[in-house]
Each structure stands twice: as structure tokens, then as C-alpha cells.
C-alpha atoms as a PDB file:
ATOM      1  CA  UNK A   1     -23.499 -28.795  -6.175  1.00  0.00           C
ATOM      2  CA  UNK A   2     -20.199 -26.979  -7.124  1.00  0.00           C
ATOM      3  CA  UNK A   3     -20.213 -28.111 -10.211  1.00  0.00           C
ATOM      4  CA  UNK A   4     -23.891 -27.057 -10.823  1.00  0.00           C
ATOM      5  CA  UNK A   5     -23.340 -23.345  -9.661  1.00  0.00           C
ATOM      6  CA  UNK A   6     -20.070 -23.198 -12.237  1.00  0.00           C
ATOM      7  CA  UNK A   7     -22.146 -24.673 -14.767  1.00  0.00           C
ATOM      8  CA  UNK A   8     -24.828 -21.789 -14.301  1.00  0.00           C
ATOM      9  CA  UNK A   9     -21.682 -19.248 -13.553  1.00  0.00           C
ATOM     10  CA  UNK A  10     -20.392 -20.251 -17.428  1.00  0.00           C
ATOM     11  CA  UNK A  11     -24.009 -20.106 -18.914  1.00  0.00           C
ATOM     12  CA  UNK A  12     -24.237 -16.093 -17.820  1.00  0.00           C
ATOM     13  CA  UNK A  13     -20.954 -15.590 -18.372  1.00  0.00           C
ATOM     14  CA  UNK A  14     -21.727 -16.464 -22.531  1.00  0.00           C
ATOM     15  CA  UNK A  15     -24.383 -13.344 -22.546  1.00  0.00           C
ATOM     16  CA  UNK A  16     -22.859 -10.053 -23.126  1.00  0.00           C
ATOM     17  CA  UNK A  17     -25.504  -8.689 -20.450  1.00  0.00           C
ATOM     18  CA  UNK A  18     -24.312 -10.646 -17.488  1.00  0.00           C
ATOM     19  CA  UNK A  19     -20.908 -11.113 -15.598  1.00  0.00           C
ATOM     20  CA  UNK A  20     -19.806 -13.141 -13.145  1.00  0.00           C
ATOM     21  CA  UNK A  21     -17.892 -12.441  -9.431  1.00  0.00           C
ATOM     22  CA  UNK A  22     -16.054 -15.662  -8.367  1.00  0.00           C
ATOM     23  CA  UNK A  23     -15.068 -15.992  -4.810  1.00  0.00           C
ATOM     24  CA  UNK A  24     -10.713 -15.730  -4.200  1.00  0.00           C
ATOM     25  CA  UNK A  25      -9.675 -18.849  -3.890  1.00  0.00           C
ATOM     26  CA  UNK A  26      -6.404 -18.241  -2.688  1.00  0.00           C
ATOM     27  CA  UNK A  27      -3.188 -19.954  -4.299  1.00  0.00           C
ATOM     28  CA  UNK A  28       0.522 -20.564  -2.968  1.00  0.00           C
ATOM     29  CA  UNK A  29       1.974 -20.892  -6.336  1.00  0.00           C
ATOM     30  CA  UNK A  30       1.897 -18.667  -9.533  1.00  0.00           C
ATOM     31  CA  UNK A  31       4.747 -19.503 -11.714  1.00  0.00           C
ATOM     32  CA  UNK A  32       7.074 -22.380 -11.665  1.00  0.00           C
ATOM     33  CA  UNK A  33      10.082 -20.981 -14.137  1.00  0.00           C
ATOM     34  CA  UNK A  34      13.008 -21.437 -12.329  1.00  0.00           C
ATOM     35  CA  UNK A  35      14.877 -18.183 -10.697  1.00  0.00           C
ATOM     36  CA  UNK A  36      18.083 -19.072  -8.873  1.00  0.00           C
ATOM     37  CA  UNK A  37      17.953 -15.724  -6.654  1.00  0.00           C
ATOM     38  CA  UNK A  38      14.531 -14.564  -6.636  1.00  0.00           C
ATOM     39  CA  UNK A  39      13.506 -11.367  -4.633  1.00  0.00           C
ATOM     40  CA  UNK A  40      11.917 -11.626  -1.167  1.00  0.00           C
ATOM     41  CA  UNK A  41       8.864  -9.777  -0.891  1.00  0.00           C
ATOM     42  CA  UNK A  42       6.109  -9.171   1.709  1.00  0.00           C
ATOM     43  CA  UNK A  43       1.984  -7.844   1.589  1.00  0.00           C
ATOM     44  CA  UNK A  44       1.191  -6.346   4.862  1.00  0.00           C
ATOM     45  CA  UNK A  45      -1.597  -5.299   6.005  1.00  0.00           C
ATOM     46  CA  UNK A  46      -2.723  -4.310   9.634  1.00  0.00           C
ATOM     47  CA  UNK A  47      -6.312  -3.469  11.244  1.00  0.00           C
ATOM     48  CA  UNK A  48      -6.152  -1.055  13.802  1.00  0.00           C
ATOM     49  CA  UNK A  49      -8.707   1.152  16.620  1.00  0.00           C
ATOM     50  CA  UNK A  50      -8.420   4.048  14.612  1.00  0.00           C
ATOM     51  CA  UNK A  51      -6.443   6.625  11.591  1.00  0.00           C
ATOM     52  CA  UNK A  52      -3.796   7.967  14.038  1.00  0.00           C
ATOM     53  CA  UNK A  53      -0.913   6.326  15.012  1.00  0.00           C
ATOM     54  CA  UNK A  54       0.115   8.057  17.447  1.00  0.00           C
ATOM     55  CA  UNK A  55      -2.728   7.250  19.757  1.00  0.00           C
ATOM     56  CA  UNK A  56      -4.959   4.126  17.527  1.00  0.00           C
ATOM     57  CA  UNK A  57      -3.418   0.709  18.186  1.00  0.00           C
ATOM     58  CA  UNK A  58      -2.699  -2.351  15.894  1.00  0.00           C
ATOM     59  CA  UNK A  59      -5.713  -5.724  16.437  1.00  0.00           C
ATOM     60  CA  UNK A  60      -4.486  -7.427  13.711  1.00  0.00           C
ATOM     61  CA  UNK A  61      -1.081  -7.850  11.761  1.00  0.00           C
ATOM     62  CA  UNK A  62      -1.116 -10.000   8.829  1.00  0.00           C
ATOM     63  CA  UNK A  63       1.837 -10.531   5.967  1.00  0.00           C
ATOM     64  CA  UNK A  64       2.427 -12.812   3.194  1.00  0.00           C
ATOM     65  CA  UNK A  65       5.831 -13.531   1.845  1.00  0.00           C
ATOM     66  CA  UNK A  66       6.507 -14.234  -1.410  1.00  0.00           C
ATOM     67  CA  UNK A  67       9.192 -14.745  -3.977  1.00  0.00           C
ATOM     68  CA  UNK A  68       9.367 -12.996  -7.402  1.00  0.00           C
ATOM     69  CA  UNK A  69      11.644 -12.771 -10.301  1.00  0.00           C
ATOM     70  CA  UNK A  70      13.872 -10.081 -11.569  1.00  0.00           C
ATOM     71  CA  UNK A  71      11.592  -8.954 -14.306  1.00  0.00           C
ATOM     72  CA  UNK A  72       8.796  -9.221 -11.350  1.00  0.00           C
ATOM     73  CA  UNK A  73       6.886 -11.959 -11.741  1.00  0.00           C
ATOM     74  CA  UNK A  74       5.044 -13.154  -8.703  1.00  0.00           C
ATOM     75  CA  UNK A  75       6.647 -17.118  -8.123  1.00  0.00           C
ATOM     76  CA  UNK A  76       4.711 -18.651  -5.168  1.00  0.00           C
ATOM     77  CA  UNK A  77       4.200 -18.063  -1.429  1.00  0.00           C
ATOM     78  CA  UNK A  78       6.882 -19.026   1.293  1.00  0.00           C
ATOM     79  CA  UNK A  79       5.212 -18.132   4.418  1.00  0.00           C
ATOM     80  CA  UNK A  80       2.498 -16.410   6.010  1.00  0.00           C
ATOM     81  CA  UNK A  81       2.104 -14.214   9.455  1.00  0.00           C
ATOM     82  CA  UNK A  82      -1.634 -13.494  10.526  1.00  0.00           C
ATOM     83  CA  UNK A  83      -1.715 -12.724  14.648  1.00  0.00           C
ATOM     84  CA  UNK A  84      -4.120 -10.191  16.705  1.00  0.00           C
ATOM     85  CA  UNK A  85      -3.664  -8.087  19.894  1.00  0.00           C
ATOM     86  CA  UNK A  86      -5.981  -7.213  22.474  1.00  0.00           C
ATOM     87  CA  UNK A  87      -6.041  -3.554  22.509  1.00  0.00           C
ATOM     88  CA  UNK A  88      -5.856  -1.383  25.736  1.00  0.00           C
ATOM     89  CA  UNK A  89      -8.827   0.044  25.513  1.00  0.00           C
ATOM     90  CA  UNK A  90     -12.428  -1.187  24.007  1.00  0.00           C
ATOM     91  CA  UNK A  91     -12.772  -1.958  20.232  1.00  0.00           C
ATOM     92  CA  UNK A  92     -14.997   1.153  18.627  1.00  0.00           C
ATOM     93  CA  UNK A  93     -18.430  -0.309  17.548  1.00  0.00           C
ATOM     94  CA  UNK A  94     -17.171   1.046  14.004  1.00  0.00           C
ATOM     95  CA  UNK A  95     -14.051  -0.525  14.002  1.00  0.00           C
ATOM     96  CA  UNK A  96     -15.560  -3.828  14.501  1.00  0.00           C
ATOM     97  CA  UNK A  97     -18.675  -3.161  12.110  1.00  0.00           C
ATOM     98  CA  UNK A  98     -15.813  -2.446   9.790  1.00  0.00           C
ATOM     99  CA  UNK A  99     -13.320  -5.814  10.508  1.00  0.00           C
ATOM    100  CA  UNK A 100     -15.765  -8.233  11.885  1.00  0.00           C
ATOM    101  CA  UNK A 101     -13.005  -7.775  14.909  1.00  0.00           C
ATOM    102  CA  UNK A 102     -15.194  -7.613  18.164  1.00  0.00           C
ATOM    103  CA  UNK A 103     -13.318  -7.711  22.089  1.00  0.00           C
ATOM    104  CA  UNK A 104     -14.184 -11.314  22.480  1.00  0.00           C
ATOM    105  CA  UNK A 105     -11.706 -11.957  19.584  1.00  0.00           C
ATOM    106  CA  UNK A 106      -8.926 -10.253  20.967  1.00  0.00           C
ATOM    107  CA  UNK A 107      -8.750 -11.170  24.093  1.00  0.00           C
ATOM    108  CA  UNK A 108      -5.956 -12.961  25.698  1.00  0.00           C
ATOM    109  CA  UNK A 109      -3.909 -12.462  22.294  1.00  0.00           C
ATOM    110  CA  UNK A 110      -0.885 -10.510  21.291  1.00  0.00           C
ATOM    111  CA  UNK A 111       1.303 -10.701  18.565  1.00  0.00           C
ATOM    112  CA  UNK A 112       4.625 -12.004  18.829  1.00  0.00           C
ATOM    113  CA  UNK A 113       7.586  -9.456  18.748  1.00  0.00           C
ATOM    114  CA  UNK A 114      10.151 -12.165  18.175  1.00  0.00           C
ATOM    115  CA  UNK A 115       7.827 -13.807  15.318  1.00  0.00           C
ATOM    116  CA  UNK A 116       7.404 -10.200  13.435  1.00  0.00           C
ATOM    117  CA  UNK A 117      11.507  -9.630  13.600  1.00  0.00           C
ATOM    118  CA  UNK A 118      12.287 -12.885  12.383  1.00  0.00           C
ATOM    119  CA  UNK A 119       9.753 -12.488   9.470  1.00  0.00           C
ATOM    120  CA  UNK A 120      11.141  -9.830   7.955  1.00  0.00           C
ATOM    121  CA  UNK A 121      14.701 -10.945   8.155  1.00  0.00           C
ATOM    122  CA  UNK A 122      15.623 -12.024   4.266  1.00  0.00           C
ATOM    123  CA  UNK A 123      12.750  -9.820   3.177  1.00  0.00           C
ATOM    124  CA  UNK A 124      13.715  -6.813   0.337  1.00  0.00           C
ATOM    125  CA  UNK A 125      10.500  -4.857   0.484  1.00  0.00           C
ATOM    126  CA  UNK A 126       7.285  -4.523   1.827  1.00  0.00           C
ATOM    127  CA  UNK A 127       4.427  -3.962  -0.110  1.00  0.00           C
ATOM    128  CA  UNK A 128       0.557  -2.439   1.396  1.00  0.00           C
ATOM    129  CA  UNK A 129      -1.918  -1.189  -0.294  1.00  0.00           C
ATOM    130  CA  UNK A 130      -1.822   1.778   1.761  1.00  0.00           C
ATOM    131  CA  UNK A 131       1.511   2.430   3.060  1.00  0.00           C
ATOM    132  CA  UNK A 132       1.143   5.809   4.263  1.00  0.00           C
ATOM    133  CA  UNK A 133      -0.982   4.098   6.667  1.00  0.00           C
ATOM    134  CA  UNK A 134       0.093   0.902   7.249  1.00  0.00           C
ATOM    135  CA  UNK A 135       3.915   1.941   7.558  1.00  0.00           C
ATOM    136  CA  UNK A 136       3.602   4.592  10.757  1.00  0.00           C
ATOM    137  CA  UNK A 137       1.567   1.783  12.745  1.00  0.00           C
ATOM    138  CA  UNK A 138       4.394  -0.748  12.454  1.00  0.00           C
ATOM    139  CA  UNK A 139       7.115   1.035  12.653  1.00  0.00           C
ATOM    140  CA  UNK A 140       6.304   2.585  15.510  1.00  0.00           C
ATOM    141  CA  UNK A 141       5.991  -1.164  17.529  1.00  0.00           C
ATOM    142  CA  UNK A 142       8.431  -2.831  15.342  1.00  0.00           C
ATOM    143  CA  UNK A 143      11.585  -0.778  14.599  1.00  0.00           C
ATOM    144  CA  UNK A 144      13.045  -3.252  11.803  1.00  0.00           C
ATOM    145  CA  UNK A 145      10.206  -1.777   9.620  1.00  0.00           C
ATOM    146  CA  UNK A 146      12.407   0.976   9.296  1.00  0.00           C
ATOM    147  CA  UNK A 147      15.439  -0.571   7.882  1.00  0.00           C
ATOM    148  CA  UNK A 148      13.578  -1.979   4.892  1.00  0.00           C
ATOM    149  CA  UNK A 149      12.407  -0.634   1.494  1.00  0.00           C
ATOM    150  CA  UNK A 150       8.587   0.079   0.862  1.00  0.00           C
ATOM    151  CA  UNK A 151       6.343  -0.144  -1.729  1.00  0.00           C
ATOM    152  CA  UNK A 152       2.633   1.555  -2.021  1.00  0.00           C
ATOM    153  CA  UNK A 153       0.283  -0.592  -5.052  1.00  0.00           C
ATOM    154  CA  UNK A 154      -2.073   2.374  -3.809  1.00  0.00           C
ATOM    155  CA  UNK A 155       0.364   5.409  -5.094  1.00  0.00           C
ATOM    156  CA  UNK A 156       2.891   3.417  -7.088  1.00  0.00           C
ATOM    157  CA  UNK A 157       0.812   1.238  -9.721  1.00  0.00           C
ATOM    158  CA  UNK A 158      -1.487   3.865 -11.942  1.00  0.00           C
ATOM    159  CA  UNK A 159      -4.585   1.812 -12.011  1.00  0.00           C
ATOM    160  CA  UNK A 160      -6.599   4.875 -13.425  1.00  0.00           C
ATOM    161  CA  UNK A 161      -4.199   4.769 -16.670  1.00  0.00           C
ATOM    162  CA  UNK A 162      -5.202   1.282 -16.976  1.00  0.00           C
ATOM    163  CA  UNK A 163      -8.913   2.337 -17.225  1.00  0.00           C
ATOM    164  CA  UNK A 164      -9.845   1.404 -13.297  1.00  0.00           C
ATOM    165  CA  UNK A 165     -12.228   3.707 -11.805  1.00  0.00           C
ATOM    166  CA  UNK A 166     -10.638   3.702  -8.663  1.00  0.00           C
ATOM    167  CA  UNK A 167      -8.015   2.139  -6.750  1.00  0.00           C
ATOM    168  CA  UNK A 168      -9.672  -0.242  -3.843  1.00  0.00           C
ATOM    169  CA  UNK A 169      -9.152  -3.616  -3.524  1.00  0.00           C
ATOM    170  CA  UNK A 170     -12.538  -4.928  -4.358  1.00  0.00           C
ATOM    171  CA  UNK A 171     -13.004  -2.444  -7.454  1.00  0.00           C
ATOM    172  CA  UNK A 172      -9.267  -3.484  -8.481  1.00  0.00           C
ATOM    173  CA  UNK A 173     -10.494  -7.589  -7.987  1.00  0.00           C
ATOM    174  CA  UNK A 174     -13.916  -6.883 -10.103  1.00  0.00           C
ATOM    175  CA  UNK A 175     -12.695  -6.710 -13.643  1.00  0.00           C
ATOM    176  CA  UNK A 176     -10.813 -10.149 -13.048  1.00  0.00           C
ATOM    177  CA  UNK A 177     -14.098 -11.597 -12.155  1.00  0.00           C
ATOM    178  CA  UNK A 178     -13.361 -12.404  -8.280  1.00  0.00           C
ATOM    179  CA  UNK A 179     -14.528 -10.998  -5.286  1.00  0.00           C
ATOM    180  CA  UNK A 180     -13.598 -11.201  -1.363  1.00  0.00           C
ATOM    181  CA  UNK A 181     -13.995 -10.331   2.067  1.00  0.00           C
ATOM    182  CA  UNK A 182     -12.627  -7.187   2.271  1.00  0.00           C
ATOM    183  CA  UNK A 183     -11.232  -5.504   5.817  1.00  0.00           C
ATOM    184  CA  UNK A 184      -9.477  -8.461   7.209  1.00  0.00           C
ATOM    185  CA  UNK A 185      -5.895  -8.255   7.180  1.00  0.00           C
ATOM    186  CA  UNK A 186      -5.155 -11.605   5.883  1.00  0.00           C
ATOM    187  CA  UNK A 187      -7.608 -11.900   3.130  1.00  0.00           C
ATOM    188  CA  UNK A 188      -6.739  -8.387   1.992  1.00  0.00           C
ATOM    189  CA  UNK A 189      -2.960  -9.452   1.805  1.00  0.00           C
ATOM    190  CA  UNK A 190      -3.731 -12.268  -0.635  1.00  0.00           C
ATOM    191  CA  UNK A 191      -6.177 -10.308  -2.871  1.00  0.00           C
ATOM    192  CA  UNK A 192      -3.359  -7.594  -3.037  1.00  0.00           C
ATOM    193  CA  UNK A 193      -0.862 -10.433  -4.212  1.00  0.00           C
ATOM    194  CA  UNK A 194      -3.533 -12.203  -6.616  1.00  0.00           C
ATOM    195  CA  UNK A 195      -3.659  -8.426  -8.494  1.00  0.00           C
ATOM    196  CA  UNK A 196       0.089  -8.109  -8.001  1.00  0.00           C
ATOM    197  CA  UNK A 197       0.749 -11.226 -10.255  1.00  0.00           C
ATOM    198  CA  UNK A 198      -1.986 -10.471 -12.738  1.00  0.00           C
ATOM    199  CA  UNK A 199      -1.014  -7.950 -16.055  1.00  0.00           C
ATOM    200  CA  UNK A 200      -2.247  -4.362 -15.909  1.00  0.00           C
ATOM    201  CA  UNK A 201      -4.864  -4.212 -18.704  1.00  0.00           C
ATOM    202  CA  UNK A 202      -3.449  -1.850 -20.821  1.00  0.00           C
ATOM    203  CA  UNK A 203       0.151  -2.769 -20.744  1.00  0.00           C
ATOM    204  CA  UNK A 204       1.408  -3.447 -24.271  1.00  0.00           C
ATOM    205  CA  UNK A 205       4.060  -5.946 -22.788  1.00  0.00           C
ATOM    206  CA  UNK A 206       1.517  -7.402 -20.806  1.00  0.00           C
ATOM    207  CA  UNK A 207       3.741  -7.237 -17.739  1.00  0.00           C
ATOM    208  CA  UNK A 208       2.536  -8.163 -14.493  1.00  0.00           C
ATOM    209  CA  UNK A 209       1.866  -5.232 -11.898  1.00  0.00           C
ATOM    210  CA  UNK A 210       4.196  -5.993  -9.577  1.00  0.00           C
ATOM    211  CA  UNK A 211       6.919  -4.548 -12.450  1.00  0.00           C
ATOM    212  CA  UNK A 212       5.351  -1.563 -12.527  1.00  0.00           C
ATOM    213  CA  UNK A 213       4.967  -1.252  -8.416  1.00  0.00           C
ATOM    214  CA  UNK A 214       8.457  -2.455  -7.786  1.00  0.00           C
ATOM    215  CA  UNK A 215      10.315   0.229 -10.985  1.00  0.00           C
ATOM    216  CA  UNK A 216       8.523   2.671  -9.392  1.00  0.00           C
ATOM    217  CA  UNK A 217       9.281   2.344  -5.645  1.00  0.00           C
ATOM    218  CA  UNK A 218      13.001   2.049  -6.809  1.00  0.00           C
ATOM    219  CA  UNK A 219      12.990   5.591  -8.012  1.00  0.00           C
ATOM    220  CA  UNK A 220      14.607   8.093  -5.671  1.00  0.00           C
ATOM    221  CA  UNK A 221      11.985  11.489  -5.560  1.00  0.00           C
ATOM    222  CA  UNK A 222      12.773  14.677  -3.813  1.00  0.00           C
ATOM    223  CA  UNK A 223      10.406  16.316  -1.383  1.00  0.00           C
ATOM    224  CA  UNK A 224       9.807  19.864  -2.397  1.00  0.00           C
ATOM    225  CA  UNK A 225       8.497  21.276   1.110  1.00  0.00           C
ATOM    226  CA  UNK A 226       6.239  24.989   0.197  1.00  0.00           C
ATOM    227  CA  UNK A 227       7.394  26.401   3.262  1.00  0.00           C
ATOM    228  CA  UNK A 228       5.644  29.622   4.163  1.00  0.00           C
ATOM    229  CA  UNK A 229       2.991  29.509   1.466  1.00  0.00           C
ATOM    230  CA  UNK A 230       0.554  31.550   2.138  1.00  0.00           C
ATOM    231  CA  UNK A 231      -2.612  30.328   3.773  1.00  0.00           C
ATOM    232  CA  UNK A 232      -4.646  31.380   0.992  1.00  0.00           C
ATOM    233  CA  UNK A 233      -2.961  29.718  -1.260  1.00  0.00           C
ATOM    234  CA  UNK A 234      -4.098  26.256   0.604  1.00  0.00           C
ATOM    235  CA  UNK A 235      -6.742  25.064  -2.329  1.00  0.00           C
ATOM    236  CA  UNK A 236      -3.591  25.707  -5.020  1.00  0.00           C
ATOM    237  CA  UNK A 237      -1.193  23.281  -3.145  1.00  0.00           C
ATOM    238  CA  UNK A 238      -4.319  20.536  -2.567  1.00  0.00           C
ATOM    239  CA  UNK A 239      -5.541  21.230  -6.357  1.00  0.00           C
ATOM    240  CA  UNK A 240      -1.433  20.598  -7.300  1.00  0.00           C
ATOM    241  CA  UNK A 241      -1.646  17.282  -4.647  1.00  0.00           C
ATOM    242  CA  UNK A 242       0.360  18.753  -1.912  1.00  0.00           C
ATOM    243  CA  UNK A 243       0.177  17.279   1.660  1.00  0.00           C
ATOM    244  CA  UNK A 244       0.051  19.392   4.660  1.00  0.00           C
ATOM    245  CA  UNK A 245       2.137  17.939   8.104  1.00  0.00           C
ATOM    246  CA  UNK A 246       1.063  19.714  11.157  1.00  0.00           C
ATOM    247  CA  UNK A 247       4.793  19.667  12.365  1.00  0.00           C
ATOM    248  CA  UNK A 248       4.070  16.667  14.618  1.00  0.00           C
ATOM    249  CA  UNK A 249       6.598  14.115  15.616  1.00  0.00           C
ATOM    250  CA  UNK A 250       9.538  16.650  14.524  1.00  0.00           C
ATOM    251  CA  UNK A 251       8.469  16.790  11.502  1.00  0.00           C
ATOM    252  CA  UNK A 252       8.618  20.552   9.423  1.00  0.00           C
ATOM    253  CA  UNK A 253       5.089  22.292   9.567  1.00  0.00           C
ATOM    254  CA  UNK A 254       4.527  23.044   5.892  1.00  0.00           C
ATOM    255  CA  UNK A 255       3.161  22.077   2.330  1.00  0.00           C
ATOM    256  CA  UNK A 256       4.928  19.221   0.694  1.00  0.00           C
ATOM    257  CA  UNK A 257       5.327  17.232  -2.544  1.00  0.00           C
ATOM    258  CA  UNK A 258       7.407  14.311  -3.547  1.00  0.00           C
ATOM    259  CA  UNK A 259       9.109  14.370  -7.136  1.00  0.00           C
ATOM    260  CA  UNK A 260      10.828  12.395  -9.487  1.00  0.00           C
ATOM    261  CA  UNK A 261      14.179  14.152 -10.755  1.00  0.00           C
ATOM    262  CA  UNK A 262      12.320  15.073 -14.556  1.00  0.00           C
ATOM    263  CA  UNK A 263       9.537  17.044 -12.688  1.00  0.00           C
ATOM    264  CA  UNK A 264      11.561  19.081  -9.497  1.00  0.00           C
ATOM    265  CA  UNK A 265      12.791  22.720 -11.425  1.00  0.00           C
ATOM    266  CA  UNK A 266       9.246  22.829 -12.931  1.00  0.00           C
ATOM    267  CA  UNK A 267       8.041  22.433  -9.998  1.00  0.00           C
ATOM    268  CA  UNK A 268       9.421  25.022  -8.566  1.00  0.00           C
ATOM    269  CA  UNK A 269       9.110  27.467 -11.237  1.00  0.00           C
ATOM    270  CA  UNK A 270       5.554  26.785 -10.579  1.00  0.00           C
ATOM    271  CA  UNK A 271       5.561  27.508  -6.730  1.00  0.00           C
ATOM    272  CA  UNK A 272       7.584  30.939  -7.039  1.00  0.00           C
ATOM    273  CA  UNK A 273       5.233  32.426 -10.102  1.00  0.00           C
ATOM    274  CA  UNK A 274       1.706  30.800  -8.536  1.00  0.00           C
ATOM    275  CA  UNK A 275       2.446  30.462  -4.820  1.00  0.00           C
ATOM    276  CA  UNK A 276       4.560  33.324  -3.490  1.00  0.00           C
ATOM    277  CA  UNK A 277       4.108  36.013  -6.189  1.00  0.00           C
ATOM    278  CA  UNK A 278       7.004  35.696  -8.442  1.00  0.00           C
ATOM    279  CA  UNK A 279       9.694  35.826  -5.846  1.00  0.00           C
ATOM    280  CA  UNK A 280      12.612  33.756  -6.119  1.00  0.00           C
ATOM    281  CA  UNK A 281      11.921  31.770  -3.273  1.00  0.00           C
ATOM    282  CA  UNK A 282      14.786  29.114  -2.369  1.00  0.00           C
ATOM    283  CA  UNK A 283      12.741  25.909  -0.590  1.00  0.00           C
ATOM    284  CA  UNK A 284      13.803  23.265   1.494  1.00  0.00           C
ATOM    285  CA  UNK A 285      14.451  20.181   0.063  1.00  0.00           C
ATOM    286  CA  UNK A 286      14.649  16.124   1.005  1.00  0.00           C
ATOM    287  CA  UNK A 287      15.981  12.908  -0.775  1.00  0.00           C
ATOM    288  CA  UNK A 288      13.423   9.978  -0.632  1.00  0.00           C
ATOM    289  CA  UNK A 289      14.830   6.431  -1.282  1.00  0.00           C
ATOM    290  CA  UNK A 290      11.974   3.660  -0.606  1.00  0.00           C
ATOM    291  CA  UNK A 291      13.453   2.935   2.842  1.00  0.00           C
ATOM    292  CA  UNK A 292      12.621   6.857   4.138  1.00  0.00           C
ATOM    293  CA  UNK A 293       9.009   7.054   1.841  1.00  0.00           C
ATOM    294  CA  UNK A 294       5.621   6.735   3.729  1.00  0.00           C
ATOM    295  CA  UNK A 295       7.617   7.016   6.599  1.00  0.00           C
ATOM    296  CA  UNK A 296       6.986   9.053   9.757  1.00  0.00           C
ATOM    297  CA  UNK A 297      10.331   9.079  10.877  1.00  0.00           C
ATOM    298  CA  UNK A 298      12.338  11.152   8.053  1.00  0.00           C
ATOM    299  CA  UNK A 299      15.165  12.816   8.849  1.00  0.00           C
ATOM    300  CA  UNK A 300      14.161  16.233   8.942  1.00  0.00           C
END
């Protein structure tokens, strides 16, 4: 019968008005050139009872290690981590309409401590597709997740460059022909990795996109923080893709933007003549390696 679908799959995929979604089949190894030192790296991705880590919880913690080579080729898969926690408090309805993840799941389950600290021990980074969210939740349970460098595939590979109309998984999946169950931790973890080892489209060198994720997240940027902008200035700062933080955790209450080293003085130029009336404004300033970025606990 499997052959009979994939006989039918290759018969539409031969008219120019058809194409065809395969289902992720998901593989351990992607390139067998030899690499006496490759790099360790690791997809994580965690469902959770809500947006806010500060009072949502972790359900689900999945990660996939990997090795890759210096030019960033994905290699093959070492290991894999996929564990769930019974929350304190009920699953929301949405939250489960969302994850399939439902109370009966859960209970009786936690995730091992001891197994997520020896995981990450010869790891180099850690790569989500969301980082911004998926690093506050860990490190908040799991303080090694601070000690390690971080990569975003959300922020760090530019997808829309390469002609993708936006940046989720499943959209990101489509033009390779494959699809997946989307909003489990595990199965999101190996779908990132599949489009990690594939080329972006437009890339003359036709290098894979975990070059482009891991050149990037090497960078060092500086966060420009707009201090005292004024309030009606607010749409400006969003239009110029400032982030607000409410001053929670420690954190400074203000406008900020990170910036590579070629973009900071213009930057500023920018803020004094558009933002606060052409005064020479001096504004706090930060130095973001990939161990402090998507952080929530930068020095401050």
C-alpha cells in the first residue's frame, strides 16, 4: 500500500498544478564525512501552561543532540531527551487543544534534574526555534542553561531573504515537501534539525542553515537601551523593532535594541534626532555574547 500512495505521490508531483506534503520521517544520520572534533549541538524545545515564566510551568522538555562540522554541516544524532512533568496546577483546556498534552498524561511524571545536567555536559550551544521563550523557562529550573551559548533559527537565520513567507516550522518544512505534527516538543526538535541540515534556498554557496544560524549567534551585539524615551514616541521604537521590559526580575524599565558593532553610532544618531528631539542624549549600553542573549538573567 506504501508503495501505491508514493506511486500516486510521484504522478502529481510531474504536474506543475499539484505538489506534494510528505510526512517527516525522522533520520539519525545526515552526513558521513569524517570530522575528528565535531561541534556538540542541541534542539530544545519545551511545552509549557502558559507565555510567562515567571508563573507558567514546563509539561514537556524535549532535546536532540547532534554533532556538526566546522563549516556547519549537520553529521548525525547522538542522543535524545524527551520527558514530561505534571504541573501544579490543572492543564488549560487551550494548552492541551494546543499540545495534545491533557492531565492524564502528566500525571505521576517529572523530569529528571540529574538527566537534564548530564545532557548538556559536552554540549557547545543550544539551538530553539524560539529562544526568547524557550531560554527563561529552563533556565529558571535548570541553572546550567545559563553557562552555555544560545542560538535562535527564529531571529538568527533570515528565512524572509530566502523568499519564506514566514518563519514557523510548518511554513519553513512546506517548500521541502514534508509536513509534521507540530506543538510537541520532540517532533518539533527534529523538524527544526531536518531544516537545520537542509541549504537556504537562495544561498549561492548552497550552505546549509545551520552556517548561517551558528555565524550569526557567534557575533557579539550591543544593547542600546532608549532610556527615558518619551511615551509618545512608543510606535517609533516598535516601528524601529525595539522591545519594551517592564523592569521585572531586575531588569532596567526601558526601550531596547540589540546591535551588531556596523549598526550601533547610527543607531544612535537616530534615537537623539527622532526620539528625544535632537539632544545629545548619552544611553546606557550592554555587551551580548550568545551565553547572556535571550536571557532573562543579564547583568544589568
Amino acid at each position: 500500500m506504501t508503495n501505491h500512495f508514493e506511486s500516486l505521490a510521484r504522478e502529481l508531483e510531474a504536474s506543475p498544478n499539484h505538489r506534494v506534503l510528505r510526512r517527516l520521517e525522522p533520520r539519525d544520520v545526515f552526513c558521513n564525512s569524517p570530522c575528528a572534533t565535531p561541534g556538540v549541538g542541541i534542539i530544545l524545545d519545551c511545552e509549557t501552561t502558559g507565555l510567562d515564566p515567571s508563573t507558567a510551568e514546563i509539561i514537556e522538555l524535549a532535546m536532540v543532540k547532534f554533532h556538526y562540522s566546522e563549516d556547519g554541516a549537520v553529521l548525525r544524532v547522538v542522543d535524545e531527551f524527551d520527558e514530561l512533568q505534571e504541573p501544579s496546577s490543572p492543564i488549560p483546556a487551550e494548552i492541551t487543544r494546543l499540545t495534545g498534552i491533557d492531565d492524564d498524561m502528566v500525571r505521576g511524571h517529572s523530569i529528571d534534574p540529574f538527566r537534564v545536567e548530564g545532557f548538556l555536559l559536552d554540549a557547545d550551544i543550544v539551538i530553539a526555534h524560539c529562544a526568547r521563550f524557550d531560554r527563561p523557562f529552563v533556565e529558571r529550573v535548570w541553572p546550567s542553561f545559563r553557562t552555555i551559548d544560545w542560538a535562535c533559527s527564529l531571529d538568527q537565520v533570515p528565512w524572509r531573504d530566502h523568499g519564506f513567507d514566514g518563519a514557523k516550522l510548518v511554513y519553513l518544512l512546506m517548500p521541502r515537501g514534508f509536513f509534521f505534527e507540530a506543538h510537541r516538543a520532540g517532533q518539533d526538535c527534529r523538524a527544526l534539525l531536518e531544516l537545520l541540515a537542509s541549504p537556504l534556498p537562495l544561498d549561492p554557496e548552497a550552505k546549509p542553515a545551520l552556517a548561517t544560524l551558528l555565524a550569526n549567534a557567534r557575533q557579539n551585539t550591543t544593547r542600546l537601551y532608549a532610556a527615558d524615551a518619551p511615551f509618545d514616541m512608543k510606535n517609533v521604537l516598535k516601528a524601529r523593532r525595539y522591545r519594551w521590559s517592564n523592569g521585572s526580575n531586575g531588569a532596567r524599565k526601558s526601550w531596547w535594541l540589540d546591535l551588531p558593532a556596523g549598526e550601533f553610532e547610527a543607531e544612535v544618531e537616530f534615537l537623539r534626532a527622532a526620539v528625544f528631539g535632537g539632544r545629545a542624549v548619552d544611553f546606557p549600553t550592554e555587551s551580548i555574547t550568545a551565553k547572556e542573549r535571550y536571557s532573562d538573567a543579564l547583568s544589568r
